[in-house]
Structures are given as structure tokens and as C-alpha cells.
N, C-alpha and C. Protein backbone atom coordinates (compact mmCIF):
# COMPACT_ATOMS: atom_id res chain seq x y z
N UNK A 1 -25.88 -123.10 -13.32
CA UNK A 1 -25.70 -122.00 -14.25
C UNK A 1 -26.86 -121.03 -14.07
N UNK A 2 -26.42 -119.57 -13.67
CA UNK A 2 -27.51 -118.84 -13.84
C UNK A 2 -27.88 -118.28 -15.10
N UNK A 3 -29.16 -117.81 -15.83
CA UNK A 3 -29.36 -116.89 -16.57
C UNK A 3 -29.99 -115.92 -16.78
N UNK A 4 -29.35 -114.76 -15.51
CA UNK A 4 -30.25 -113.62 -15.16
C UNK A 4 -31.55 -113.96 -14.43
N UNK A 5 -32.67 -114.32 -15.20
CA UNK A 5 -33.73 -114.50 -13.81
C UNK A 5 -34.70 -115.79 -14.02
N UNK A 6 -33.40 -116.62 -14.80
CA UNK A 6 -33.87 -118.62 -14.03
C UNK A 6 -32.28 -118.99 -13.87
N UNK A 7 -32.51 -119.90 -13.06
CA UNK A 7 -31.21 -120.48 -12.53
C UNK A 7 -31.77 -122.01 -12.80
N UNK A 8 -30.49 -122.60 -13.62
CA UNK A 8 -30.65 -124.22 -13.94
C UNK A 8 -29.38 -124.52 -12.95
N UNK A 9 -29.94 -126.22 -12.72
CA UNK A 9 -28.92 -127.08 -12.01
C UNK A 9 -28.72 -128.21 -12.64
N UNK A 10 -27.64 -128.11 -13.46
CA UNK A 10 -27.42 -129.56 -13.84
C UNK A 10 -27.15 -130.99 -13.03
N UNK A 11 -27.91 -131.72 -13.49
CA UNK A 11 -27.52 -133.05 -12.92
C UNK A 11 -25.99 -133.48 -12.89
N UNK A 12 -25.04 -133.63 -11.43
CA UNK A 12 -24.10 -134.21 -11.55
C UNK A 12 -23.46 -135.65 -11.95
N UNK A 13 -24.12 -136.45 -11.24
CA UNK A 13 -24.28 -137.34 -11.64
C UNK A 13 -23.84 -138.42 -12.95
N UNK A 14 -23.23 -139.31 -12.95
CA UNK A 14 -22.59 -140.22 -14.79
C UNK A 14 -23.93 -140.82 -14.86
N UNK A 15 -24.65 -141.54 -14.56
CA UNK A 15 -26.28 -141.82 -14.76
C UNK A 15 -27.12 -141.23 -14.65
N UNK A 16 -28.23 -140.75 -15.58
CA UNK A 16 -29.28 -140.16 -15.16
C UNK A 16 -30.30 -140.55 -13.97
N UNK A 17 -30.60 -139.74 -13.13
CA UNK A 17 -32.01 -140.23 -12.32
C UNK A 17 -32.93 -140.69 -12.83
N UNK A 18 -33.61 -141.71 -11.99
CA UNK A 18 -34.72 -142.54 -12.29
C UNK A 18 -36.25 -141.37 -11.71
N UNK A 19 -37.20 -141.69 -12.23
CA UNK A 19 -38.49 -140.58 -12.18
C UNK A 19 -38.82 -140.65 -10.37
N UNK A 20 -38.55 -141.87 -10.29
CA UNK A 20 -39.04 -142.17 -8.87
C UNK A 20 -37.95 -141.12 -7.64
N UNK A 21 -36.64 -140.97 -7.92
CA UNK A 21 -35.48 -140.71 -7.50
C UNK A 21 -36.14 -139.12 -7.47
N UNK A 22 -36.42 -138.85 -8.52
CA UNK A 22 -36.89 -137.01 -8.62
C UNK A 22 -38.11 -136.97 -8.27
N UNK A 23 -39.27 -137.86 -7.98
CA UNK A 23 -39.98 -137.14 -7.13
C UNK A 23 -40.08 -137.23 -5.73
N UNK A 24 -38.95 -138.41 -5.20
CA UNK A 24 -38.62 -138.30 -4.13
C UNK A 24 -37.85 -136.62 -3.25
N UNK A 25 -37.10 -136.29 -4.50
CA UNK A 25 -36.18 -135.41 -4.31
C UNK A 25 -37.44 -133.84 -4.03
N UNK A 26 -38.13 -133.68 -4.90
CA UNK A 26 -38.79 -132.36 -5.10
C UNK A 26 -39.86 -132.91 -3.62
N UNK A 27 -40.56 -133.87 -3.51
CA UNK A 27 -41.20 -133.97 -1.99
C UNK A 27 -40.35 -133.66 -0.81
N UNK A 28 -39.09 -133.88 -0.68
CA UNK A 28 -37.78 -133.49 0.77
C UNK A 28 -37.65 -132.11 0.60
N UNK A 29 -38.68 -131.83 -0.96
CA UNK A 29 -38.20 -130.06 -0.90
C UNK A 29 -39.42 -129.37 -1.26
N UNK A 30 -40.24 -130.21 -0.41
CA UNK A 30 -41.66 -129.61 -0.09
C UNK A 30 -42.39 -129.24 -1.59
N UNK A 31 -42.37 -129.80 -2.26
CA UNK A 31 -43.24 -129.74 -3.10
C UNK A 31 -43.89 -130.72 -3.85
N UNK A 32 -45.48 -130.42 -4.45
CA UNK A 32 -46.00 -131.32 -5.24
C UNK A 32 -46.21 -131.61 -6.67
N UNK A 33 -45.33 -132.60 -6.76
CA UNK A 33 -45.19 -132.79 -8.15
C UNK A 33 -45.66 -133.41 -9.09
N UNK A 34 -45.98 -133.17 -10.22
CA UNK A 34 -46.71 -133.47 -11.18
C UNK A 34 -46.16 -133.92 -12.31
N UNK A 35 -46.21 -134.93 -13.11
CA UNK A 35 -45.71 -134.87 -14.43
C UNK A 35 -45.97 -134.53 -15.83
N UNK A 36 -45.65 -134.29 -16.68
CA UNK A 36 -46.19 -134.00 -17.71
C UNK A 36 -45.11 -134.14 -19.61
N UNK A 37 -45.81 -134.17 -20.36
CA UNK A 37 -45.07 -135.06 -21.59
C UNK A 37 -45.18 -133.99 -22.25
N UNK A 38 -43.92 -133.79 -23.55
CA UNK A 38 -44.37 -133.54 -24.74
C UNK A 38 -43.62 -134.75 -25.59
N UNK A 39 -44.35 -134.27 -27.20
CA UNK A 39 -43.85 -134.69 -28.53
C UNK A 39 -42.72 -134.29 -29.05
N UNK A 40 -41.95 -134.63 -29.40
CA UNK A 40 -40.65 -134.42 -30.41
C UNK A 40 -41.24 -133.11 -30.47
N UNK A 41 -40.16 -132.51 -30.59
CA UNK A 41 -40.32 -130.78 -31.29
C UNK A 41 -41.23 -129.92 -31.52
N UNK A 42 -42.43 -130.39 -29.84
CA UNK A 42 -43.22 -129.52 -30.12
C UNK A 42 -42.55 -128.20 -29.38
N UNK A 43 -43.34 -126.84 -29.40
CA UNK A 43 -43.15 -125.38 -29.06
C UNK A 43 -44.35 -125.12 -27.78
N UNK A 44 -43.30 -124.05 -27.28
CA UNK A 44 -44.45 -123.32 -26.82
C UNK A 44 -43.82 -121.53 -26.88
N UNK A 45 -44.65 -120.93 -27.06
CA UNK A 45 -44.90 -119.69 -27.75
C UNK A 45 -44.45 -118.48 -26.31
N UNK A 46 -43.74 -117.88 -26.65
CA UNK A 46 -43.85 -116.80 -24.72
C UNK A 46 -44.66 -116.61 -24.58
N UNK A 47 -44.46 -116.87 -22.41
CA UNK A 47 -46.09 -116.50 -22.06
C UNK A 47 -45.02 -116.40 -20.72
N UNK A 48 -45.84 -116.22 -19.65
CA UNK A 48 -45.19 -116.03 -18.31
C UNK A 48 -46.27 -116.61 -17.20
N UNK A 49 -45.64 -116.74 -16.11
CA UNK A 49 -46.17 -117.37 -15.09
C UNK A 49 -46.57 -116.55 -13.79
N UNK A 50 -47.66 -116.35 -13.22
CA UNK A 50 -47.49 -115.88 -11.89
C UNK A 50 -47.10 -116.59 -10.59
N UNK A 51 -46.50 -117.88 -10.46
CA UNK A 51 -45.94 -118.77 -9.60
C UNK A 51 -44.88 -118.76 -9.93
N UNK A 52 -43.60 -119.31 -8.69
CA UNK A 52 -42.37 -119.96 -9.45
C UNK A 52 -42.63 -121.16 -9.60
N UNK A 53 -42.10 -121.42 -10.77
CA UNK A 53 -42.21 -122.82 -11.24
C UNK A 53 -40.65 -123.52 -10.99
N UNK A 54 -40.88 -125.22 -10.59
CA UNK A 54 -39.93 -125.64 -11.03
C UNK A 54 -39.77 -127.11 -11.52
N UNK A 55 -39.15 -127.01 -12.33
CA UNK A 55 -39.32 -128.34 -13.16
C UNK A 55 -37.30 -129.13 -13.35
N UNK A 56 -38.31 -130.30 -13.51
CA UNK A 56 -37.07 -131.28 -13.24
C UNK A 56 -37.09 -132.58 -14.84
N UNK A 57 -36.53 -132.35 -15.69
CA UNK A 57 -36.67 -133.36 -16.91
C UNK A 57 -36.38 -134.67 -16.45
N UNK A 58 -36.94 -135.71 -16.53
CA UNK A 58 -37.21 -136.83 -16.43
C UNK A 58 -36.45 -137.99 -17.07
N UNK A 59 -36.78 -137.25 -18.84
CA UNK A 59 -36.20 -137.85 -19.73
C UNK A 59 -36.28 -137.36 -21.15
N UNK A 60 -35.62 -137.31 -22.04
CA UNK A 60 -35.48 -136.30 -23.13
C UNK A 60 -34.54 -135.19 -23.15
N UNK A 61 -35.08 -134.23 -24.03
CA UNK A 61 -34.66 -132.84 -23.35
C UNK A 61 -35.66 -131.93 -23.83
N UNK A 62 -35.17 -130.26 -23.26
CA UNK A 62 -36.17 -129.46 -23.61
C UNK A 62 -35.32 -127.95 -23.61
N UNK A 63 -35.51 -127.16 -24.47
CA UNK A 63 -34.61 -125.82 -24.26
C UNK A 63 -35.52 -124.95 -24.14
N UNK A 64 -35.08 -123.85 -23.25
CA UNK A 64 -36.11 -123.27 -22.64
C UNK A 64 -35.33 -121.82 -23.27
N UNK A 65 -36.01 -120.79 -24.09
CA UNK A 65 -35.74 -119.51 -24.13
C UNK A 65 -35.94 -118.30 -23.28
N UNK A 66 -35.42 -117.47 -23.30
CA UNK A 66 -35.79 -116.16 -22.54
C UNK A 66 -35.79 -114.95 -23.48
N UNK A 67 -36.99 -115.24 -24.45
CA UNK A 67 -36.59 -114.06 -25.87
C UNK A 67 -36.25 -112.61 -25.22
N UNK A 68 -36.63 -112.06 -24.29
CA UNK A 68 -36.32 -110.66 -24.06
C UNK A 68 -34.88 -110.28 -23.84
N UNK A 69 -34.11 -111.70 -23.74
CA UNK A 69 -32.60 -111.60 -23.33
C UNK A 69 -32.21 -112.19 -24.32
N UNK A 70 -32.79 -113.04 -25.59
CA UNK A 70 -32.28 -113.60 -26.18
C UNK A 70 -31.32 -114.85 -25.75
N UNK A 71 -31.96 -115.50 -24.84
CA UNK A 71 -30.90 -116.47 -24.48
C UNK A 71 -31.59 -117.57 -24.62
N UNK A 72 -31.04 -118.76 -24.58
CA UNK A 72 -31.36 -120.21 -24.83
C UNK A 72 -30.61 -121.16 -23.75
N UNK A 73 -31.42 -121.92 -22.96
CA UNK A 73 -30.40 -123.19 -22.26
C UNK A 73 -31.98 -124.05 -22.34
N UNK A 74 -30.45 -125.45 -22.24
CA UNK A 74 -31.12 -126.69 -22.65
C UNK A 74 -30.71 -127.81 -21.36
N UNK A 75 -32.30 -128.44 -21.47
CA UNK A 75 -32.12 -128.99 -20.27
C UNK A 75 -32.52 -130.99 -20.57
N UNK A 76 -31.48 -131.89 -19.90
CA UNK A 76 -31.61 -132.85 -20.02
C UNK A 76 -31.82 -133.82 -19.09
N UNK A 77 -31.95 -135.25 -18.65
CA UNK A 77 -32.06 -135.74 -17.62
C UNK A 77 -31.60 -135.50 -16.14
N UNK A 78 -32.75 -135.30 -15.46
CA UNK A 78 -31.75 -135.13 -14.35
C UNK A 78 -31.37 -133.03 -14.21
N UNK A 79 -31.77 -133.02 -14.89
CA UNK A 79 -31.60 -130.79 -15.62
C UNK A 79 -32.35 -130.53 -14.20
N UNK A 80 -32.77 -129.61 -13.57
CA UNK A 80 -33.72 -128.68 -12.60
C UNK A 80 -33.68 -126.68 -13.41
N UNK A 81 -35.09 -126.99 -13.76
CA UNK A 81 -35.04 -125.30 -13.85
C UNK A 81 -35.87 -124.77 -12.76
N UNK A 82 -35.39 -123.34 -12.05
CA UNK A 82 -35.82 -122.49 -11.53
C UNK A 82 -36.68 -121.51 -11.90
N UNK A 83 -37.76 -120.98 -12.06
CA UNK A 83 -38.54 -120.32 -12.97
C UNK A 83 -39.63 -119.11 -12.28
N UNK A 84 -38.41 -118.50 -12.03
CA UNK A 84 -39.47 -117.30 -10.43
C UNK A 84 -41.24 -116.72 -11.74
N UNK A 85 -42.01 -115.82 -10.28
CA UNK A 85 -42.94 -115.51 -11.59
C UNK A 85 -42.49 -114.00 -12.04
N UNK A 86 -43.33 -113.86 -13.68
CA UNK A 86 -43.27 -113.15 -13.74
C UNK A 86 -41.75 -113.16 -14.89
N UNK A 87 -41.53 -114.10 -15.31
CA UNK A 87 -40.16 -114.36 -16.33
C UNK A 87 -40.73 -114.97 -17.65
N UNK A 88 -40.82 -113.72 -19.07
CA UNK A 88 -41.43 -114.47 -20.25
C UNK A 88 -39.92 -115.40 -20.89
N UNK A 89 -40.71 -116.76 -20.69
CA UNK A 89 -39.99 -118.00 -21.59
C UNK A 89 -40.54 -118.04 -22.90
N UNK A 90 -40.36 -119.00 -23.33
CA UNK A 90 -40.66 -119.94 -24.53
C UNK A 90 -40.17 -121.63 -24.53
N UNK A 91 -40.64 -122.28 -24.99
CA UNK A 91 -39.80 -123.65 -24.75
C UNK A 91 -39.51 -123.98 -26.44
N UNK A 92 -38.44 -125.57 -26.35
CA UNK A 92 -38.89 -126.05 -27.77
C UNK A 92 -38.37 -127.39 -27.00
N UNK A 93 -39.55 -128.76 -27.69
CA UNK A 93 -38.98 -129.84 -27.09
C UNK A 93 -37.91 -130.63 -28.20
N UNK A 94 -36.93 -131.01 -27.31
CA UNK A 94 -36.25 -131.83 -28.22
C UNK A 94 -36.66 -133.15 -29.53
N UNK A 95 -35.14 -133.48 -30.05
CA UNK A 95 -36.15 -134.52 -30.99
C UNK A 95 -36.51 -135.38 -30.53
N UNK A 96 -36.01 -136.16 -29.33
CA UNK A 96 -36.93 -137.37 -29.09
C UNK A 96 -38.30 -137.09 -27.87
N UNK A 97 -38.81 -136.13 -27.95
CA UNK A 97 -39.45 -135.90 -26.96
C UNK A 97 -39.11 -135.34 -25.45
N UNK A 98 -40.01 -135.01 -24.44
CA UNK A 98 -39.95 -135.28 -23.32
C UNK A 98 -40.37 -135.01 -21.97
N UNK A 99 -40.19 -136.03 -21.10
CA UNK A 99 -40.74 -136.04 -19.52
C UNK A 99 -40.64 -135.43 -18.75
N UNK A 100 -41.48 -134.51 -18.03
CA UNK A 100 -41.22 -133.77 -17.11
C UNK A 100 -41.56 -133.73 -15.71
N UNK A 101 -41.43 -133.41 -14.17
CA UNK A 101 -42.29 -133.18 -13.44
C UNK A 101 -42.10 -131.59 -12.69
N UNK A 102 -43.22 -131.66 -12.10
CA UNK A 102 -43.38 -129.75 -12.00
C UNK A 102 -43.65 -129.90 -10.84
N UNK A 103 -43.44 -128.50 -10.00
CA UNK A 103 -43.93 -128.14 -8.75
C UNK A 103 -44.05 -127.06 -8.80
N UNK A 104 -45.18 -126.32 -7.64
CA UNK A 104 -44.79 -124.72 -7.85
C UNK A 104 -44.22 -124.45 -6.45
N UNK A 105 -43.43 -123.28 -6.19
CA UNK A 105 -43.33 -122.58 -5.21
C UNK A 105 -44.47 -121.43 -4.93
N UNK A 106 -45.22 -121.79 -3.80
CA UNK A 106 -46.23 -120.59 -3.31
C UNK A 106 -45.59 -119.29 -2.81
């Protein structure tokens, strides 16, 4: 699904991927990945990036805004967001938390 200027890929898949499975996947696609957590329903406030970012949920979920478009998508196990630079987000984490790992595109 695109949304104007991030493109998500949902996981096809009837089981979610295992963490190991996705950082296998983001290394065959040249990148280094990192993980990182939140808390139940924490926020993050718009801000923007000068890298593309891309991130792959682990476990949980997380909805990612694009206030200047007013749009919202939500991303769950196994989710991939695309995140060129230079695109103001916002996040909000779901209720049970959640896992992430990141890479950037140089």
C-alpha cells in the first residue's frame, strides 16, 4: 500500500515472522539492522528524517501518521515501512507495545 511518500508492505504470510527471519531478510537487502522497543502507547511527536529509513515490526504494532496529509497506517508483524528523507511522521505505539528493527538507506 502506498501513501503518497511512504510505501508499506504488508506481511503475506498466515504466521508472523520470527526476528531472526527479518534480520536475515533486511541483511540480503544490504542493510544494517538494529532493533529497538517501545511501551504500550507511547508517542512520538512530528519530526522528519534526513535518511530513508526502513523499518520492519517484529512484534506488536505501531501506526505511523503523516499529519500534513492527515493520514494514518498501521503496522503489524511482519509490516515493512518505507520512509524516504525528508517525510514529517508521527508515530503512536500500540496497546501491547512494540518491536522493531531499523536500517537506513544511504
Amino acid at each position: 500500500m502506498e501513501t503518497n511518500t511512504l510505501h508499506i508492505t504488508h506481511w503475506q504470510a498466515a504466521n508472523p515472522p520470527t526476528e531472526e527471519l527479518l534480520l536475515a531478510i533486511m541483511k540480503k537487502q544490504g542493510l544494517n539492522p538494529y532493533s529497538w522497543s517501545n511501551r504500550p502507547n507511547d508517542m512520538y511527536s512530528a519530526h522528519k528524517h534526513n535518511y530513508h529509513k526502513v523499518i520492519y515490526v517484529v512484534r506488536g504494532s505501531i501506526t505511523f501518521g503523516l499529519p500534513l496529509l492527515k493520514k494514518k497506517v498501521e503496522l503489524k508483524a511482519g509490516d515493512r515501512l518505507d520512509l524516504p528523507p525528508g517525510v514529517v511522521h508521527d508515530a503512536q505505539v500500540g496497546s501491547d507495545g512494540v518491536v522493531c528493527l531499523e536500517g537506513h538507506i544511504e
